[in-house]
N, C-alpha and C. Protein backbone atom coordinates (compact mmCIF):
# COMPACT_ATOMS: atom_id res chain seq x y z
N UNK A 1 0.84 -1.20 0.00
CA UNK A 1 0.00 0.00 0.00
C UNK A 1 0.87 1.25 0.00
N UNK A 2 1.87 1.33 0.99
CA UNK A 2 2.73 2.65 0.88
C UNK A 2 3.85 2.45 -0.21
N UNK A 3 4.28 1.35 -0.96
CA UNK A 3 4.77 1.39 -2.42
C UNK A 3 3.40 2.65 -3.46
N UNK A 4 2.38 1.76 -2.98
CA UNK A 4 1.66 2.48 -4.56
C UNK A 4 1.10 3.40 -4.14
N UNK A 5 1.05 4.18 -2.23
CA UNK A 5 1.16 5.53 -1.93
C UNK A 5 2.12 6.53 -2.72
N UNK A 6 4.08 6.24 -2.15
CA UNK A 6 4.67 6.65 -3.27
C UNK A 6 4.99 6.51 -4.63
N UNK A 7 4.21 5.99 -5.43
CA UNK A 7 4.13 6.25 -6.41
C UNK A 7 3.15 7.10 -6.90
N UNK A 8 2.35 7.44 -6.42
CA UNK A 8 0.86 8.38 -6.59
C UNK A 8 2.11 9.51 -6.63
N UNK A 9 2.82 9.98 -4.95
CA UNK A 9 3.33 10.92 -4.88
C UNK A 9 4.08 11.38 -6.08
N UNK A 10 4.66 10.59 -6.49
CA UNK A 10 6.32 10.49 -7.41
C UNK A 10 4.91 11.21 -8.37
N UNK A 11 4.37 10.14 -9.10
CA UNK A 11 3.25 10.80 -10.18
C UNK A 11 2.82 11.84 -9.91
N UNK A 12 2.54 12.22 -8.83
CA UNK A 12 1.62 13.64 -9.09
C UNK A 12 2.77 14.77 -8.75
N UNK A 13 3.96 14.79 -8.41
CA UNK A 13 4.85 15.51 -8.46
C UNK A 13 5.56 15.72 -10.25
N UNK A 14 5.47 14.40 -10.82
CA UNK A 14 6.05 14.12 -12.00
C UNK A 14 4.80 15.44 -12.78
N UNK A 15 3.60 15.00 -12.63
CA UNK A 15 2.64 15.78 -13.37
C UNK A 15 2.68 17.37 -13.09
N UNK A 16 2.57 17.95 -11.70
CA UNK A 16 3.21 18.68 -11.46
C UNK A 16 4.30 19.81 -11.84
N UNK A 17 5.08 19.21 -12.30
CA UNK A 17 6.21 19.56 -12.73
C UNK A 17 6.02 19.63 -14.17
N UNK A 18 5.25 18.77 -15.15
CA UNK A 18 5.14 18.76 -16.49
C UNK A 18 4.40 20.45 -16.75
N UNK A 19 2.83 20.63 -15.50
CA UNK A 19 2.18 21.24 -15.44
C UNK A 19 2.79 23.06 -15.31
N UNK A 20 4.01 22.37 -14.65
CA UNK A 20 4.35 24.09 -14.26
C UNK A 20 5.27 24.47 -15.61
N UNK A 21 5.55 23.21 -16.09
CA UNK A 21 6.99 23.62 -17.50
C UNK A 21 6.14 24.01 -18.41
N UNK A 22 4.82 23.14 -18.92
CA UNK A 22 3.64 23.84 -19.91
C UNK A 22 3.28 25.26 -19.42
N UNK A 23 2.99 25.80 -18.11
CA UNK A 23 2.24 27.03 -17.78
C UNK A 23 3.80 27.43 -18.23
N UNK A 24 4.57 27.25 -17.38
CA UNK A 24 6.20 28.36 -18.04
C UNK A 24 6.16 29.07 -19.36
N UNK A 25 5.98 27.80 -20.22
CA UNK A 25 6.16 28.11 -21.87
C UNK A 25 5.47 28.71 -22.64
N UNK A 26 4.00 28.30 -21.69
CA UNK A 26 3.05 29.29 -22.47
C UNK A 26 2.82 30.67 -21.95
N UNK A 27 3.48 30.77 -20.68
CA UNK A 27 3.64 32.53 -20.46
C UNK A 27 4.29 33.17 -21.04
N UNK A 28 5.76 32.63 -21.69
CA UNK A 28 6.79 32.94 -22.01
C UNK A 28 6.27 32.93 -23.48
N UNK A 29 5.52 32.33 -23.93
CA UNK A 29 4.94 32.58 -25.11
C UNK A 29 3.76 34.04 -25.49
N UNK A 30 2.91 33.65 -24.59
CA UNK A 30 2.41 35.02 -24.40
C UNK A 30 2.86 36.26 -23.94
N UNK A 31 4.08 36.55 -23.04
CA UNK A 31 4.89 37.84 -23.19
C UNK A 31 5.27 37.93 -24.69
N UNK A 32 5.87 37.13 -25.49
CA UNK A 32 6.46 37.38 -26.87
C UNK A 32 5.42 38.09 -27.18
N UNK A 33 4.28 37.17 -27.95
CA UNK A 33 2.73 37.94 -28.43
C UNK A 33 3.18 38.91 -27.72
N UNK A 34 2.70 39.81 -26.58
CA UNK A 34 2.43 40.48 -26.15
C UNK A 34 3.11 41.77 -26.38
N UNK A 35 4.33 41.07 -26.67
CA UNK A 35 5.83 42.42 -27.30
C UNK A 35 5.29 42.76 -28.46
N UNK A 36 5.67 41.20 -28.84
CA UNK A 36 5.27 42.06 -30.94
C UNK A 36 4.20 42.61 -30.35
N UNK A 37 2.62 42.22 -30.07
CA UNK A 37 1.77 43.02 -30.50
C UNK A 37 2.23 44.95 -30.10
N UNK A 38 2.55 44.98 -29.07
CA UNK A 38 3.23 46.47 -28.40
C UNK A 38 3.88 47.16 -29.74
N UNK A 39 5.04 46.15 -30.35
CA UNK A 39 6.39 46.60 -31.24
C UNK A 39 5.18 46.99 -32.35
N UNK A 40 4.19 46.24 -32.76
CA UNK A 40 3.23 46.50 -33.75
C UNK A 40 2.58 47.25 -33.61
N UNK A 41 1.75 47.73 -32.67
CA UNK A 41 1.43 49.18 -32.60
C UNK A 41 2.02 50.23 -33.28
N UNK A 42 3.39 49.66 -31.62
CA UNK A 42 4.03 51.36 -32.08
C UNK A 42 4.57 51.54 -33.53
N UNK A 43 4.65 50.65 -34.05
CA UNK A 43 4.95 50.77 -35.54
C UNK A 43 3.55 51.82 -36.37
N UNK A 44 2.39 50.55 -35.97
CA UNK A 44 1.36 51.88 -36.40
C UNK A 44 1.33 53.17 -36.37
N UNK A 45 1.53 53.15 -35.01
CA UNK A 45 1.21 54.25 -34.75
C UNK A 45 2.33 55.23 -35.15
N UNK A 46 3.42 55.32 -35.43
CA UNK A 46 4.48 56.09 -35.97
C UNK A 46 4.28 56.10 -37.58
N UNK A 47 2.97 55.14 -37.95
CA UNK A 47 2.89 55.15 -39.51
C UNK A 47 1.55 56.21 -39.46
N UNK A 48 0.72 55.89 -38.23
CA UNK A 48 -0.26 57.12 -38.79
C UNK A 48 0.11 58.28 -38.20
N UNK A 49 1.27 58.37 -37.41
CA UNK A 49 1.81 60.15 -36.86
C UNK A 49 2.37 60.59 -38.71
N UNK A 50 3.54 59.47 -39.31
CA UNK A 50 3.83 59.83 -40.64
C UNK A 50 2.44 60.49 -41.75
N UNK A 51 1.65 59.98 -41.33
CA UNK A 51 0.58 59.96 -42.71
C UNK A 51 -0.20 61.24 -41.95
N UNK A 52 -0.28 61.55 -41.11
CA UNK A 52 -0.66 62.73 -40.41
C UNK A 52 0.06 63.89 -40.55
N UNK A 53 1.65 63.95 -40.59
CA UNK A 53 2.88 64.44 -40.97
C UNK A 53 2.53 64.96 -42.12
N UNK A 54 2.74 64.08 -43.43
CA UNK A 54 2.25 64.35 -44.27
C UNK A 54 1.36 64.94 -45.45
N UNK A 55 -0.05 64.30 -44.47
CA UNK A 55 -1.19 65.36 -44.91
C UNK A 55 -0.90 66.48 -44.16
N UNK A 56 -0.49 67.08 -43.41
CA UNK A 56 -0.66 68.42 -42.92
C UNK A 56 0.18 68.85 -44.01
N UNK A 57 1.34 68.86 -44.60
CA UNK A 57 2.55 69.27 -45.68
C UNK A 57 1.36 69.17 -46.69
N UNK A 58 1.07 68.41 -47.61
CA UNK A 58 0.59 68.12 -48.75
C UNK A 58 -0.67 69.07 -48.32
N UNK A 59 -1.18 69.55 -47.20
CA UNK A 59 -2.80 70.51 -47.21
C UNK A 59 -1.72 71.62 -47.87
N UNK A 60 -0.35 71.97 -47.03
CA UNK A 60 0.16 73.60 -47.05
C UNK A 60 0.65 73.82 -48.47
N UNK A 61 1.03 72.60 -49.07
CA UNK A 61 1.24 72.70 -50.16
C UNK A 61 -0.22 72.96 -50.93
N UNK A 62 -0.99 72.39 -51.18
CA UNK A 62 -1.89 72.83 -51.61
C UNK A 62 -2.84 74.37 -51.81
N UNK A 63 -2.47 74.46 -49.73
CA UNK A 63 -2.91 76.23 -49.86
C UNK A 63 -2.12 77.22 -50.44
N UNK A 64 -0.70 76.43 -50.58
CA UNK A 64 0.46 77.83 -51.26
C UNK A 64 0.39 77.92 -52.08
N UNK A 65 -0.29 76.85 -52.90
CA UNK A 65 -0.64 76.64 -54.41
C UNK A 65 -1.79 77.73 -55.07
N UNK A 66 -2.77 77.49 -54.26
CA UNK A 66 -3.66 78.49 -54.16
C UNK A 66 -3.62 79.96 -54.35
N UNK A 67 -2.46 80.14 -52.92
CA UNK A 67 -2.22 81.42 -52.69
C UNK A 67 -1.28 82.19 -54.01
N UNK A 68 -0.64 81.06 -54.37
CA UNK A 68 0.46 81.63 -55.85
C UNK A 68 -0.94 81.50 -56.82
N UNK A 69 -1.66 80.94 -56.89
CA UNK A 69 -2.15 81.22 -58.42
C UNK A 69 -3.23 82.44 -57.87
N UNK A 70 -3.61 82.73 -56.52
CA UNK A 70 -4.08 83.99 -56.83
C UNK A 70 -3.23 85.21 -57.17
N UNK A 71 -2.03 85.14 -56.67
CA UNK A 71 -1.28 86.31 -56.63
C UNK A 71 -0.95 86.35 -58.16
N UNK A 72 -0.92 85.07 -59.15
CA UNK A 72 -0.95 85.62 -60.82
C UNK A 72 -1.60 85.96 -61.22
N UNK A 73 -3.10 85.28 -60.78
CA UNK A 73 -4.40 86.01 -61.35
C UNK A 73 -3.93 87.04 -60.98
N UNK A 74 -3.76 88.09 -60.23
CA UNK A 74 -3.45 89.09 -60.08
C UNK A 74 -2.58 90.24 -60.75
N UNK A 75 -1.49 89.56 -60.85
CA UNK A 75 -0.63 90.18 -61.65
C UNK A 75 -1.11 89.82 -63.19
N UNK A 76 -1.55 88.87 -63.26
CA UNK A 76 -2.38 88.55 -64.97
C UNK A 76 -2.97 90.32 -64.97
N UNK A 77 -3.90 90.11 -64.23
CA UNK A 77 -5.03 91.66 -64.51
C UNK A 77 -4.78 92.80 -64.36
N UNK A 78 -3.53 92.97 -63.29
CA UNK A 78 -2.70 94.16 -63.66
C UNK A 78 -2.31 94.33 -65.04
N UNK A 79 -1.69 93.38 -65.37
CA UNK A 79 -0.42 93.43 -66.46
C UNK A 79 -2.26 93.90 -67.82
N UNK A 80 -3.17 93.05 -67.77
CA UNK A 80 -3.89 93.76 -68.76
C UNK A 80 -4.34 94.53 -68.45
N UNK A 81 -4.54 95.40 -67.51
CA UNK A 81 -5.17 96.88 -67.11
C UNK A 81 -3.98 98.03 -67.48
N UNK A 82 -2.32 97.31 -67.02
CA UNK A 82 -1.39 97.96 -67.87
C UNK A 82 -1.35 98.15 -68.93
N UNK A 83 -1.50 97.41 -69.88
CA UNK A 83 -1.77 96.99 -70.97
C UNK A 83 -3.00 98.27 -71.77
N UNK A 84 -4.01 98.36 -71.06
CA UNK A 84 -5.46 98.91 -71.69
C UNK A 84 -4.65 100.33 -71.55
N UNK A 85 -3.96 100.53 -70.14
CA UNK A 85 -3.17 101.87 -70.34
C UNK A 85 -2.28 102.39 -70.93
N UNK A 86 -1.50 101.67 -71.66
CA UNK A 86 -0.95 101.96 -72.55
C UNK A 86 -0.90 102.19 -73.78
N UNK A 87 -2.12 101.21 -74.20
CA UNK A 87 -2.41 101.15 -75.68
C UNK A 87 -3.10 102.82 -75.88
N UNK A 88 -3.95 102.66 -74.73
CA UNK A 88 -4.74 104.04 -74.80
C UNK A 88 -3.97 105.60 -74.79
N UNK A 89 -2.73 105.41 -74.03
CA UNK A 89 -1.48 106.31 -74.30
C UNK A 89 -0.97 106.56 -75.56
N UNK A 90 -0.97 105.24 -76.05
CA UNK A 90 0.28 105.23 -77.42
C UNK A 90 -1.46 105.70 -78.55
N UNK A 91 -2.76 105.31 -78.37
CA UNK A 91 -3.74 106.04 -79.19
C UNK A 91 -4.09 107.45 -78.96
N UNK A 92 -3.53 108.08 -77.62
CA UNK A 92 -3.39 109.61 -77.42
C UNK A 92 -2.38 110.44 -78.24
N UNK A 93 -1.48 109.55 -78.26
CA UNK A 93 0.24 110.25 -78.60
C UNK A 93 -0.47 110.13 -79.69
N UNK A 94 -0.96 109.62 -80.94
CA UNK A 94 -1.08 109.00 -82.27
C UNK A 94 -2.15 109.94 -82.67
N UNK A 95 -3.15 110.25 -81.63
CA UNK A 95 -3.86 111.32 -82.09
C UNK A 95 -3.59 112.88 -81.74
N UNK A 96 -2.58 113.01 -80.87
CA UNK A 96 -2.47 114.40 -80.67
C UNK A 96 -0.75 114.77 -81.69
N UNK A 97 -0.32 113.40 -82.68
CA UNK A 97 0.91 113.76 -83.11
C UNK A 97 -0.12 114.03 -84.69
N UNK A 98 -1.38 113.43 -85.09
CA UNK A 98 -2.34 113.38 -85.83
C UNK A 98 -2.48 115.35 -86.09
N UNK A 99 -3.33 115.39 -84.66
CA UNK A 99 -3.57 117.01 -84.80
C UNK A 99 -2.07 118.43 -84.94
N UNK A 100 -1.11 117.70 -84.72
CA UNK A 100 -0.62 118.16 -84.65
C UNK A 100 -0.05 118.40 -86.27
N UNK A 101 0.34 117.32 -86.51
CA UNK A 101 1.24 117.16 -87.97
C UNK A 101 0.50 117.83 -88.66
């Protein structure tokens, strides 16, 4: 009877021991997961700070874009309002060199 007492013991120490090396491995498994998933984030997340980065540049580019093609429209309508003034100069000179001649 106390032979196949210690052997229960021996066994359930043997199991025991299998029990704590499986829980070991699989904690040690789940910290890993647990890294990458972290390392994977922060990867995300440094990809959507980039793409956030980004679009803010690509908006300013866009508004400077803006802002330059108003400032040609601009100078476009000068340059033909210069333009209307001059012609109208050089048709003054043409008519007062007219009355004159």
């Amino acid at each position: 009877y106390k032979a196949g007492y210690d052997k229960l013991l021996v066994d359930t120490a043997t199991q025991k021991a299998n029990f704590d090396k499986e829980t070991a491995a699989q904690m040690a498994q789940l910290q890993k997961l647990t890294a990458d998933a972290a390392e994977y984030k922060a990867g995300f997340d440094k990809y959507a700070s980039d793409a956030a980065e980004y679009k803010a540049g690509y908006n300013k580019l866009l508004t400077d874009a803006v802002e330059q093609k108003a400032e040609l429209d601009k100078m476009t309508a000068d340059a033909a309002e210069y333009k209307v003034g001059y012609d109208k100069l050089l048709a003054d000179a043409v008519e007062q060199k007219a009355e004159v001649g």
